[in-house]
Protein backbone atom coordinates (compact mmCIF):
# COMPACT_ATOMS: atom_id res chain seq x y z
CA UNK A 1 62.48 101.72 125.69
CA UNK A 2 62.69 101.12 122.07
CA UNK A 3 58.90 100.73 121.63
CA UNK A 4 58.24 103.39 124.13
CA UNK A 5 60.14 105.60 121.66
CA UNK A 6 58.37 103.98 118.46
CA UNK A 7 54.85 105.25 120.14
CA UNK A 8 56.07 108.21 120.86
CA UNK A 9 56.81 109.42 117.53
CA UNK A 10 54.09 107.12 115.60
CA UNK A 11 52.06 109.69 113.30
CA UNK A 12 48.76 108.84 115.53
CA UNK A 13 50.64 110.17 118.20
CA UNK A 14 51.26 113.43 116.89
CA UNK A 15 48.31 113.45 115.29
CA UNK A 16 46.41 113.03 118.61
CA UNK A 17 48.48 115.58 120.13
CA UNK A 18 47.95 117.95 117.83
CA UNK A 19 44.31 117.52 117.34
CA UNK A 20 43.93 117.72 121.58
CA UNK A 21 46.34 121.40 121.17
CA UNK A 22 42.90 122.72 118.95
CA UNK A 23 40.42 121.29 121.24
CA UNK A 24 42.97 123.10 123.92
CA UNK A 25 42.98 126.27 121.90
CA UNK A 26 39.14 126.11 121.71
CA UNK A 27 38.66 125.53 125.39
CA UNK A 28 40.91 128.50 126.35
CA UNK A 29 38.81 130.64 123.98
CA UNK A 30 35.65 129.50 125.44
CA UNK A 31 37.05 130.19 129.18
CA UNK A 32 38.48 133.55 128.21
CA UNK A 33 34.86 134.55 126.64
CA UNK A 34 33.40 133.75 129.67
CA UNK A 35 34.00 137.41 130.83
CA UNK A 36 31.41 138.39 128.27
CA UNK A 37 29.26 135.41 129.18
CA UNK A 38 25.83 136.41 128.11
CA UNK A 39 26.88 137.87 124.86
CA UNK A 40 29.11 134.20 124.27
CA UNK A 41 25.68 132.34 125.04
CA UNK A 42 23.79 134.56 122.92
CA UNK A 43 26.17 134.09 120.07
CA UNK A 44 25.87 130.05 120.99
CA UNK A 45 21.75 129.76 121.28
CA UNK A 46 22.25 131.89 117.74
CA UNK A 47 24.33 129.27 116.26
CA UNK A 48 22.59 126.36 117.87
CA UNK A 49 19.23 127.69 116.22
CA UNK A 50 20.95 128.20 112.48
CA UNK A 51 22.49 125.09 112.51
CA UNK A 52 19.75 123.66 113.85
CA UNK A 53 17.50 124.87 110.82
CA UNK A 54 20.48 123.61 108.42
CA UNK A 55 19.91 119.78 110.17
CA UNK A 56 15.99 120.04 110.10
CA UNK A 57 15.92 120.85 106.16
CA UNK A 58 19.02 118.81 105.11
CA UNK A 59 18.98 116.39 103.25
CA UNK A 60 20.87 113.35 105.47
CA UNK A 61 18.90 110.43 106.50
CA UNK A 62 16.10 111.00 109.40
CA UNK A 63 17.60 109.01 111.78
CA UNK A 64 21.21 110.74 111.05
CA UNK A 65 19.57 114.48 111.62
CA UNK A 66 17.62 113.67 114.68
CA UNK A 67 20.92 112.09 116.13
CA UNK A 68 22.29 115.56 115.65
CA UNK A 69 19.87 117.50 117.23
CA UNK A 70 19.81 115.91 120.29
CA UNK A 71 23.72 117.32 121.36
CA UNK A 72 22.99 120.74 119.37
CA UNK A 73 19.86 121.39 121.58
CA UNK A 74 21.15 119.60 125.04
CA UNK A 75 24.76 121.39 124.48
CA UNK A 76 24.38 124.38 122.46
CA UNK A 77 28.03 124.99 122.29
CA UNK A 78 30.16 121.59 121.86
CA UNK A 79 26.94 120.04 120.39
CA UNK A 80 27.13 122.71 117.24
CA UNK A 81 30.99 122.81 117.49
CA UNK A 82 31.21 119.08 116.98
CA UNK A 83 27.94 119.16 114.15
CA UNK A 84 30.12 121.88 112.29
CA UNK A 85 33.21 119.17 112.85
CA UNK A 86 31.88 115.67 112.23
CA UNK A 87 28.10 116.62 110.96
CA UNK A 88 28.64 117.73 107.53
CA UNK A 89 29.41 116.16 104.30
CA UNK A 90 31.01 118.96 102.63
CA UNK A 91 31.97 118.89 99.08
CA UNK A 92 33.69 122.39 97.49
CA UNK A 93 32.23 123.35 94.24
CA UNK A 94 35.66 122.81 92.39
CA UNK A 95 35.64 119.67 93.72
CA UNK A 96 32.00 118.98 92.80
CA UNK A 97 32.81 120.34 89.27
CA UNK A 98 35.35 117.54 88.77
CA UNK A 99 33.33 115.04 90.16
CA UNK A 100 30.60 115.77 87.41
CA UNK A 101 33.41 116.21 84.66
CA UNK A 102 34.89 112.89 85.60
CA UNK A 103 31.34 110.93 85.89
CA UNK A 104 30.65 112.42 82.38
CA UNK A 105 33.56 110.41 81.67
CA UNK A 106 32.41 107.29 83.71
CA UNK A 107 29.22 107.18 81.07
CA UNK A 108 30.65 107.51 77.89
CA UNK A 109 32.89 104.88 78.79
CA UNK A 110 30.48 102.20 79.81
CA UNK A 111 27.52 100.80 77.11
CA UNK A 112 24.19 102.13 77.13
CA UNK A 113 21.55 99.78 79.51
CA UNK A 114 20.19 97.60 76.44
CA UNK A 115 19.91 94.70 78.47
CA UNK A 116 17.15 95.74 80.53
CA UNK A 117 14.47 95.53 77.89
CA UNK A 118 14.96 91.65 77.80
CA UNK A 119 15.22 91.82 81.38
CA UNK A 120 11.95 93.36 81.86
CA UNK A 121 9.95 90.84 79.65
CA UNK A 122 10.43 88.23 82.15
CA UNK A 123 10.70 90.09 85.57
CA UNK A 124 10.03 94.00 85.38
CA UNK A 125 11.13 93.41 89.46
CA UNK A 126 14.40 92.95 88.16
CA UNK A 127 14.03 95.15 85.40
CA UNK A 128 13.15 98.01 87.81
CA UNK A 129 16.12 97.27 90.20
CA UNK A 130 18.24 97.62 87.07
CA UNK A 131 16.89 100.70 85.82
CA UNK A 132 17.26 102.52 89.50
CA UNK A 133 21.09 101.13 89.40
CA UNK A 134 21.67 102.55 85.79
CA UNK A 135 19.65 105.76 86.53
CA UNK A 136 21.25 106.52 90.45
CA UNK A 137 25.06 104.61 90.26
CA UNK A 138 25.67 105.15 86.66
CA UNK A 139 26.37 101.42 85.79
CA UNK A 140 24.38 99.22 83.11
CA UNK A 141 23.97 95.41 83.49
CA UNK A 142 25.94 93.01 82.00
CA UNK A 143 25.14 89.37 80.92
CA UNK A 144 28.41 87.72 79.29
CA UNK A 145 29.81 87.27 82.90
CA UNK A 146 30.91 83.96 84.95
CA UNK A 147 30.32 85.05 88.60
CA UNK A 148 31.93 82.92 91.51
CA UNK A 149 31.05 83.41 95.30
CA UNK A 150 33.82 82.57 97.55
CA UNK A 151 33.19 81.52 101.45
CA UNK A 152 36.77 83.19 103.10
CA UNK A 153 39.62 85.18 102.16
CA UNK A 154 41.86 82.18 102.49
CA UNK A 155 39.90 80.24 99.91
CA UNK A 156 40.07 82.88 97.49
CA UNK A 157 43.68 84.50 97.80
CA UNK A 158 45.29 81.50 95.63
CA UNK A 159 43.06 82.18 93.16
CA UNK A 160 44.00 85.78 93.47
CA UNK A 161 47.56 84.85 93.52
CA UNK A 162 47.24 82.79 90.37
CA UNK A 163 45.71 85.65 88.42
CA UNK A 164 48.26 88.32 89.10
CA UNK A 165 50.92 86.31 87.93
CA UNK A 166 49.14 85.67 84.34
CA UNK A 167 48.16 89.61 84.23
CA UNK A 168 49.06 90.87 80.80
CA UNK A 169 48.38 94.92 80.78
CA UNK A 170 47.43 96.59 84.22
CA UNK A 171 46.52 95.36 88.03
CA UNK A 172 44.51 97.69 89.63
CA UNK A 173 44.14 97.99 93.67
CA UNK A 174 41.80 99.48 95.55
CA UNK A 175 41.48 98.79 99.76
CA UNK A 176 40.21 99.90 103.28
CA UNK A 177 43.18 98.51 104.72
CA UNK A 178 46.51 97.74 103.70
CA UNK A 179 48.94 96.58 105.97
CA UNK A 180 52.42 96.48 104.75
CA UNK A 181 53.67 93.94 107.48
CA UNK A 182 50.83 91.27 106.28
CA UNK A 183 52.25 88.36 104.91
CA UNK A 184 48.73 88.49 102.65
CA UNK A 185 50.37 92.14 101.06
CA UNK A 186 53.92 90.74 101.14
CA UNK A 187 53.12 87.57 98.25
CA UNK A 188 51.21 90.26 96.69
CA UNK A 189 53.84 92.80 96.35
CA UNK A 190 56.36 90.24 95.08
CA UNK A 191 54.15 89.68 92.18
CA UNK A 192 53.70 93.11 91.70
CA UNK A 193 57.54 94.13 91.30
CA UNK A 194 58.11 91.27 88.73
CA UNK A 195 55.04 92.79 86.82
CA UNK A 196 56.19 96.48 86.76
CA UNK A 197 59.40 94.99 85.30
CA UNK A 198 57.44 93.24 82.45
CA UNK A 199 55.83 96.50 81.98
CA UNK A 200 52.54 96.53 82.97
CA UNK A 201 50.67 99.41 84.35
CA UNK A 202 50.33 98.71 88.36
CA UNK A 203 48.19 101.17 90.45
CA UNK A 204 47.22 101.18 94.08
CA UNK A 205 45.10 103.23 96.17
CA UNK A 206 44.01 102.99 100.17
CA UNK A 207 42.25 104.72 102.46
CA UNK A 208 44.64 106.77 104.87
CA UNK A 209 42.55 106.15 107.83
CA UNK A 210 41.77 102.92 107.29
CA UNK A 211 45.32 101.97 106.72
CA UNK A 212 46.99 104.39 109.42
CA UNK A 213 47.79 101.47 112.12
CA UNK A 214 48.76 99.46 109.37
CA UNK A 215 50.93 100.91 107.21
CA UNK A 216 54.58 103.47 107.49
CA UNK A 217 54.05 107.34 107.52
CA UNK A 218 53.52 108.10 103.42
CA UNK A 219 53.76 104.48 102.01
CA UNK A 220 52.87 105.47 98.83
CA UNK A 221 56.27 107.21 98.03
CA UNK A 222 57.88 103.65 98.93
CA UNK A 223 55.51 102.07 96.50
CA UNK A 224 56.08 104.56 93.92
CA UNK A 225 59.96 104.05 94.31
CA UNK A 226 59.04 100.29 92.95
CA UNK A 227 57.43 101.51 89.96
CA UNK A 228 54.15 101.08 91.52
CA UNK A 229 51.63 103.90 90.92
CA UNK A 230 50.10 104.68 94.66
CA UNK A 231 47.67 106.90 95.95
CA UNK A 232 46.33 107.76 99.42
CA UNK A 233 42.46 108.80 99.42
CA UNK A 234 41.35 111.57 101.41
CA UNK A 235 45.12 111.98 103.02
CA UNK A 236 44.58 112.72 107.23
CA UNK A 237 46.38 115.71 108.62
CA UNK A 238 45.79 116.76 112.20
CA UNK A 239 42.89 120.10 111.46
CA UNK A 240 39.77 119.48 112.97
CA UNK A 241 37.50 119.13 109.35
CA UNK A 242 34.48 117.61 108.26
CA UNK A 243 36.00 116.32 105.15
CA UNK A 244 37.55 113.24 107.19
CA UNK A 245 34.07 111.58 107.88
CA UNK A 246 34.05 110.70 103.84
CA UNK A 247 36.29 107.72 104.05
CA UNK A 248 37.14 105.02 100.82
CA UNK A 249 35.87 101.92 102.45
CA UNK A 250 35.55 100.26 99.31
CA UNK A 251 37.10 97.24 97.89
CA UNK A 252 38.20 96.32 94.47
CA UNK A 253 40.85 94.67 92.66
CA UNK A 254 40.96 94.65 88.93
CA UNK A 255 43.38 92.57 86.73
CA UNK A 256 43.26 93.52 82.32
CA UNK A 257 39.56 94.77 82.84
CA UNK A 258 38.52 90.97 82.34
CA UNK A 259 38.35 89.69 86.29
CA UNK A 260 37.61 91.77 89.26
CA UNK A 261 37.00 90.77 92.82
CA UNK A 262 34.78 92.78 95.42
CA UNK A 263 33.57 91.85 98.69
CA UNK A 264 34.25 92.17 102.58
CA UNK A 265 38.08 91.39 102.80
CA UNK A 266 41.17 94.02 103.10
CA UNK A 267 44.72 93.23 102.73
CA UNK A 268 45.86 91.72 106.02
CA UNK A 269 46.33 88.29 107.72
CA UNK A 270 43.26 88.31 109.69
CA UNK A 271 41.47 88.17 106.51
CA UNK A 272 43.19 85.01 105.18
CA UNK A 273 43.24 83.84 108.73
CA UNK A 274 46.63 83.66 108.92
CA UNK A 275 46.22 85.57 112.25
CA UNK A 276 43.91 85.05 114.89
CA UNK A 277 41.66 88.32 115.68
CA UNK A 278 37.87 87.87 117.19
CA UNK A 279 38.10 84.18 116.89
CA UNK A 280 37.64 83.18 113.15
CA UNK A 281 37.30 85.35 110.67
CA UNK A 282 34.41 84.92 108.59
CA UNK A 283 34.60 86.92 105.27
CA UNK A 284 33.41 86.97 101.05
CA UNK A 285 34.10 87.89 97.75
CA UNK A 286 32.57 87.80 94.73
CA UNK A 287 34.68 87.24 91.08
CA UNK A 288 33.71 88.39 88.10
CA UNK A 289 34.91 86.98 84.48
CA UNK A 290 33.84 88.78 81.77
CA UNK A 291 32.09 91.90 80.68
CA UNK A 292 31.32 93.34 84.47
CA UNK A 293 34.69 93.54 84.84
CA UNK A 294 35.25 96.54 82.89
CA UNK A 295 32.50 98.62 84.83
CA UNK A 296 34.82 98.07 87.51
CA UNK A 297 37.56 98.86 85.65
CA UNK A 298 35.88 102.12 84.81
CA UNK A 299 35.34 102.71 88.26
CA UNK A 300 38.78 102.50 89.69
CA UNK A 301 39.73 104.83 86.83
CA UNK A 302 37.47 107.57 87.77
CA UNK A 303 38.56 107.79 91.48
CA UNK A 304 42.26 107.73 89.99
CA UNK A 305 41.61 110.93 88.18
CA UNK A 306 40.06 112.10 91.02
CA UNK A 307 42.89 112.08 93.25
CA UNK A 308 45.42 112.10 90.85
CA UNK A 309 43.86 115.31 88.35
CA UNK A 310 44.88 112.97 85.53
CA UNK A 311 42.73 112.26 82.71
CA UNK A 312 43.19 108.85 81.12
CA UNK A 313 42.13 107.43 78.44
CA UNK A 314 39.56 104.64 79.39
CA UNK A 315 39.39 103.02 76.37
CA UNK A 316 42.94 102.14 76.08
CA UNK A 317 42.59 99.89 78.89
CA UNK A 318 39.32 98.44 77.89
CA UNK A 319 39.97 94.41 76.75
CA UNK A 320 38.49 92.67 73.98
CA UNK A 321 35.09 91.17 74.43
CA UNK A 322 35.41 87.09 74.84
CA UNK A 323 32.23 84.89 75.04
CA UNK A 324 31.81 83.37 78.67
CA UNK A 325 30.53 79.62 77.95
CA UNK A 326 29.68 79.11 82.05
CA UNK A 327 28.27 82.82 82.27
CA UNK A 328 24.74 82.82 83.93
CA UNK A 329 22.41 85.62 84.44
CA UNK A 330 23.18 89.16 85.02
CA UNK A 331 25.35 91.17 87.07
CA UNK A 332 25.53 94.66 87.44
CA UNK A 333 28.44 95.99 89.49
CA UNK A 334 27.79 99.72 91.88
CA UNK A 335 29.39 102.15 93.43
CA UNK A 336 28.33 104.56 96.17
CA UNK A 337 29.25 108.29 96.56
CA UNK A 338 28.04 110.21 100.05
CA UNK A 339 28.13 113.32 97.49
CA UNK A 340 25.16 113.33 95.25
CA UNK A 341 22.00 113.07 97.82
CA UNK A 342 21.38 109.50 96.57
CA UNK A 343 21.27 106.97 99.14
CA UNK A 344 22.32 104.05 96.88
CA UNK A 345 22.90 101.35 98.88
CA UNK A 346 19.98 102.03 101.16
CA UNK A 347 17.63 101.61 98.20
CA UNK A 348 19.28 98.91 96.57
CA UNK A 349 18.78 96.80 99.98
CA UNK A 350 15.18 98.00 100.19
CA UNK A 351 14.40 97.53 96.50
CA UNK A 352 15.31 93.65 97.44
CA UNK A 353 13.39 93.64 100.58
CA UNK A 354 10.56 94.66 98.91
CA UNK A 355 10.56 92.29 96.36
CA UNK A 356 11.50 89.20 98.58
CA UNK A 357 8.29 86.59 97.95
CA UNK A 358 9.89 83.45 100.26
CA UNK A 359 12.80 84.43 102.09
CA UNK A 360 15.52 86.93 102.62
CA UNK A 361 19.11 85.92 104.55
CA UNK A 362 21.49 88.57 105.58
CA UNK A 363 25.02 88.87 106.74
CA UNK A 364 26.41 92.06 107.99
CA UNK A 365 28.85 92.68 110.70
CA UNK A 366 27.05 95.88 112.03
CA UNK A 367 23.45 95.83 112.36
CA UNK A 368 22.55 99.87 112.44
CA UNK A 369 19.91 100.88 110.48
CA UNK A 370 17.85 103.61 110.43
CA UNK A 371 13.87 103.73 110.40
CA UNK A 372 13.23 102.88 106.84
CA UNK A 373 15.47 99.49 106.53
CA UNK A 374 14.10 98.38 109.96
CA UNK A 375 10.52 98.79 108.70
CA UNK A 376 10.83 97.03 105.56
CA UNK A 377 12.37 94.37 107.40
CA UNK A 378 10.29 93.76 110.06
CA UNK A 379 7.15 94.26 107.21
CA UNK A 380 8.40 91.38 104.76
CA UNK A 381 8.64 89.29 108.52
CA UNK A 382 4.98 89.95 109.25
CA UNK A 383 3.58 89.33 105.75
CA UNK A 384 5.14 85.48 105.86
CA UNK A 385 8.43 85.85 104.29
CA UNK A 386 11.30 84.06 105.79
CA UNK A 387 13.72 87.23 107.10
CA UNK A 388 16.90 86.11 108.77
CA UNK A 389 20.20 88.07 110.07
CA UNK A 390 23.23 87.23 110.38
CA UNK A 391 25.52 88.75 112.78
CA UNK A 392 28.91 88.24 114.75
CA UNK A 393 29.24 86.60 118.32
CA UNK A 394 32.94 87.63 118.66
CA UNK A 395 32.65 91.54 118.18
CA UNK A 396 35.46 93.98 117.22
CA UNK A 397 34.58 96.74 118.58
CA UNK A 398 32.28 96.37 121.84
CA UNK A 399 29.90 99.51 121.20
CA UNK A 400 29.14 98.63 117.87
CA UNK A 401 28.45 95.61 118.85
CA UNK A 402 26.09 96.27 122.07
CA UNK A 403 24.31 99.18 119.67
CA UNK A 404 23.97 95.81 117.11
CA UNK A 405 21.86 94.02 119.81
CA UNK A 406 20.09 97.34 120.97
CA UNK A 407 17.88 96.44 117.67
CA UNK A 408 17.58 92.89 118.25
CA UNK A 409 14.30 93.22 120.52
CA UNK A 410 12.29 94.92 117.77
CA UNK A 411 13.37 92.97 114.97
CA UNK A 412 12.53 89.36 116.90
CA UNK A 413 9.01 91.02 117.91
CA UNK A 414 7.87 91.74 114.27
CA UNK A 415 9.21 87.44 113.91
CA UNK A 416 12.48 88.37 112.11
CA UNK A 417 15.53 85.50 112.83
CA UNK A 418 18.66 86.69 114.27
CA UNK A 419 21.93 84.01 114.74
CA UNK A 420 25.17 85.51 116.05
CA UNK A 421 28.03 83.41 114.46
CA UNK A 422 29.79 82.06 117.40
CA UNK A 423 33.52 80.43 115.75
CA UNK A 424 34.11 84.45 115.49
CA UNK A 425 33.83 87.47 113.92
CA UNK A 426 31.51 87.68 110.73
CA UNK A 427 32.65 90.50 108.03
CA UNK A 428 30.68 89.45 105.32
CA UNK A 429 27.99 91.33 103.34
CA UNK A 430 25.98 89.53 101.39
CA UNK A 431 22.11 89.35 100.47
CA UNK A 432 20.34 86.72 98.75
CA UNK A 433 16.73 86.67 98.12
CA UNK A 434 14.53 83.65 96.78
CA UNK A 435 17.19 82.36 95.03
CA UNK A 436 16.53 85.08 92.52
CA UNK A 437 18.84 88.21 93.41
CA UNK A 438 22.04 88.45 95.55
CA UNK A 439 24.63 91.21 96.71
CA UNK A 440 27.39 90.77 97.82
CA UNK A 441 30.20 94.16 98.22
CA UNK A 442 31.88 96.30 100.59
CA UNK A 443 28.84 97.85 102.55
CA UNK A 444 27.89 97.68 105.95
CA UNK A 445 24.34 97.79 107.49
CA UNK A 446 25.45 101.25 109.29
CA UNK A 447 25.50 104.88 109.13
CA UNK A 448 28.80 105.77 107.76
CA UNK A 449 28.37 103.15 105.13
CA UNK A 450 25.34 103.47 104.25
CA UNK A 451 25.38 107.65 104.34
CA UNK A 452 29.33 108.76 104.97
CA UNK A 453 31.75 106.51 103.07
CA UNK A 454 32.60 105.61 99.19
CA UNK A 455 31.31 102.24 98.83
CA UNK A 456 31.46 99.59 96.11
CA UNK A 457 28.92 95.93 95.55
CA UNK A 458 27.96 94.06 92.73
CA UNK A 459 24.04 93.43 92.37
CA UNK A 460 23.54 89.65 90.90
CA UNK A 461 20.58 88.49 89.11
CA UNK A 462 19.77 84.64 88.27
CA UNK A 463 23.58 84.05 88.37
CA UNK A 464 24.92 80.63 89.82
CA UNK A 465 26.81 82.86 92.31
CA UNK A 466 23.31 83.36 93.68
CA UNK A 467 22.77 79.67 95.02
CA UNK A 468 26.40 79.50 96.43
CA UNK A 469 25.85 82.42 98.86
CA UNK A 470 22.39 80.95 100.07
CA UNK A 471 24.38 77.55 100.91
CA UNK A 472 26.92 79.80 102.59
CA UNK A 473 24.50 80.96 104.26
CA UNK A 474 22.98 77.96 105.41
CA UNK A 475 26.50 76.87 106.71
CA UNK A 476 27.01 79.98 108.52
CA UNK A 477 23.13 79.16 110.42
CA UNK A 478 24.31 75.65 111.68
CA UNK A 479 27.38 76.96 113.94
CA UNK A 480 25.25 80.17 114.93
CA UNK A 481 24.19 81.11 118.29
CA UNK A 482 19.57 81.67 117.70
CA UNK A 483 18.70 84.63 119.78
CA UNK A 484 15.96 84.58 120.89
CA UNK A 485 13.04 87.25 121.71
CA UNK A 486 13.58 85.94 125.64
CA UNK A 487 17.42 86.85 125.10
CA UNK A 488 16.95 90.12 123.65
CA UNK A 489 14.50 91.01 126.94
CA UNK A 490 16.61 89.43 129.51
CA UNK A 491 18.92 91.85 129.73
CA UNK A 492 20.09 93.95 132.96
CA UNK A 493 18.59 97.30 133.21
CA UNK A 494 21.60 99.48 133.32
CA UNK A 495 23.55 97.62 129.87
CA UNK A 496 19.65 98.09 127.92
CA UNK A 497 20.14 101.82 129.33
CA UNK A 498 23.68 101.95 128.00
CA UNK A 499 22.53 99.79 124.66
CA UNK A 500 19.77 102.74 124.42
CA UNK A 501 21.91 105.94 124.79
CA UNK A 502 24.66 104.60 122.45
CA UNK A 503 21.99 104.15 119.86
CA UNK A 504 20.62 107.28 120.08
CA UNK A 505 24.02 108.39 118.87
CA UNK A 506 24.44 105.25 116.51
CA UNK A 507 24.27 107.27 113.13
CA UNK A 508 27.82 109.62 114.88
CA UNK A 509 29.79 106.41 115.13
């Protein structure tokens, strides 16, 4: 009865029910306008056209527009209701004026790009990669850095652990998913409270979404009862709004500006494998020691004043420069906005495609991409290079998955590998390319990543790190599952018709 009563009056709940009262209200309106049917439909077909016009000459991805049109034209009325809904990335111009005003800040608080001059006199490749970064993200390249790749959560949360406890100044948290109950958050949060008592400045932020099955109704105030600075991005109340596709799926944590750690993992037990979900859980992270650090530093500031309208003084928290003995090669840290028309990601991942000369590996837990990423793909596969994807066996979520293997079949015919990692699921991101460049950050090979969500990586050049996640890799291909082009064709008729229609709709999950 108890737990009957605990669902009952959990927020989703309500917000459910409220959400399903406006799609009530909206169906009563619809049935009650049926008296005037042919002036409704004529309103509709009106609609349909306009915002059919608005999806043609927009801006979104190709693939993400012509997934829209399909329900606008088929259902005229529901299909431009739920574009109007779910279609747009709105941005206010208030809100876009303080996004400008606060990246003004972002700028003049990271160096000028003087790096890539040297860069360019021995790889203008590398050089141009750098230049679109520093141009499109904002973020110069920084040499002075030790990078380390870790393998899984568990192997990096001591080290984690270890850190917080010696932070001198500020701890800065950024997540997906927090969930309150983890044992992962719980060590964390002890640390945390003895550091707000030695004074330091401790901020957190998560994703309300993300974090609504994991964490209490308004966490944040609990947190800020501790002493513990806490935001909630993007805050989910129960009005139908297009403003709720733009979610913070990013991942960043930040101790004195002088190491930061990125990558695929959240704050919760399945990431440290504490917990069993999806078999094993496969996940990375990348550390950074030395000058990147700050650019992330930077970064987390900015989407604090965001949220918070405060306006901080970045150099205050800025460290002093220390010379990195075991720092190799370059790193150069991102972030991704769905608000400025750039498709940053994308073009990172296609920039390195492009450039591959032996051999590209891949790890993403989603495989849904749109026409341009499949192309260059399958292209570096037919011109010799070695192109191989790595995916999950054990899914979490079964449509994702089945629209994952609706783009197996073209892939293997144009010779590129595919393994699915059968101990479990497989959340990392990571790309490494002829032992040159690597990624490795918070995006997914999918839509909402890739076009709807705030997104975070760090783009590696020459490092050490590089060579770790290609013998990751490697480990990750010996307990995979090859599919082969036989598999991806053997498959019964009515799941390749379901695997089809779901991924005609792919970019709308």
């Amino acid at each position: 009865m108890k737990k009957i009563l605990q669902l009952l009056t959990h927020r989703i709940t309500l917000i459910i029910t409220l959400m399903l009262f406006q799609l009530a209200i909206f169906v009563g309106i619809v049935i009650f306008f049926n008296n005037y049917f042919i002036y409704f439909y004529a309103l509709n077909i009106f609609l349909s056209i306009l915002v059919t016009f608005n999806i043609i000459y927009s801006k979104s991805n190709s693939a993400y527009r012509i997934a829209w049109l399909i329900p606008v034209l088929i259902l005229p009325i529901f299909g431009t209701l739920l574009y109007l809904l779910f279609g747009i990335v709105y941005i206010s111009k208030s809100e876009k004026t303080k996004l400008e005003t606060i990246n003004r800040k972002y700028k003049e608080a990271l160096p000028s790009n003087n790096l890539i001059d040297q860069i360019e006199k021995e790889n203008k490749d590398a050089a141009a990669q750098a230049k679109y970064i520093y141009k499109y993200a904002d973020t110069p390249i920084y040499d002075n850095t030790e990078s380390k790749y870790y393998k899984s959560g568990e192997e990096v949360f001591p080290v984690i652990l270890e850190n917080l406890r010696n932070a001198k100044k500020y701890i800065f948290i950024e997540y997906f998913i927090l969930n309150s109950s983890s044992s992962m958050w719980q060590e964390i949060l002890e640390i945390l409270k003895d550091k707000v008592k030695e004074g330091l400045d401790i901020r957190v932020i998560y994703d309300d979404i993300g974090s609504m099955f994991a964490l209490p109704y308004k966490y944040n105030n609990e947190l800020n009862k501790l002493g513990i600075k806490c935001m909630i991005f993007n805050p989910f109340i129960p009005v139908l709004s297009p403003k709720f596709n733009n979610r913070s799926h990013r991942k960043s944590l930040i101790i004195d500006g002088e190491i930061a750690y990125t990558g695929g993992i959240n704050i919760a037990d399945e990431y440290i494998n504490r917990i069993e979900r999806f078999g094993y859980w496969k996940d990375t992270v990348i550390e950074l020691i030395g000058d990147a650090s700050w650019a992330m530093s930077v970064s987390f500031l900015t989407i604090w004043d965001y949220l918070t309208h405060e306006r901080d003084d970045y150099n205050y928290y800025k460290p002093k420069r220390k010379l990195m003995k075991q720092a190799t090669g370059y790193c150069q840290p991102f972030l991704d906005t769905p608000f400025d028309d750039e498709f940053v990601s994308e073009n990172i991942f296609l920039n390195l495609i492009s450039k591959a000369k032996d051999y590209i590996y891949i790890t993403t837990p989603y495989l849904i991409i749109d026409n341009e990423l499949q192309q260059a793909l399958s292209n570096a596969a037919k011109a010799g290079i070695k192109v191989i994807i790595a995916t999950p066996h054990i899914p979490d979520k079964w449509y994702i998955f089945a629209v994952t293997r609706a783009y197996y079949e073209q892939l293997l015919e144009c010779e590129v590998e595919i393994y699915e990692y059968t101990p479990g699921f497989l959340h990392a991101k990571s790309i490494v390319v002829d032992d040159l460049y690597g990624y490795v950050g918070s995006v997914n090979l999918d839509y909402r990543s890739l076009f709807l969500h705030f997104e975070n990586g760090v783009w590696l050049y020459k490092t050490n790190s590089i060579l770790e996640i290609k013998e990751d890799f490697k480990d990750i291909i010996k307990v995979s599952q090859q599919i082969t082009l036989e598999d991806a064709q053997n498959v019964v008729w009515y799941r390749k018709l379901g695997r089809t229609i779901l991924r005609v709709f792919s970019p709308l999950m």
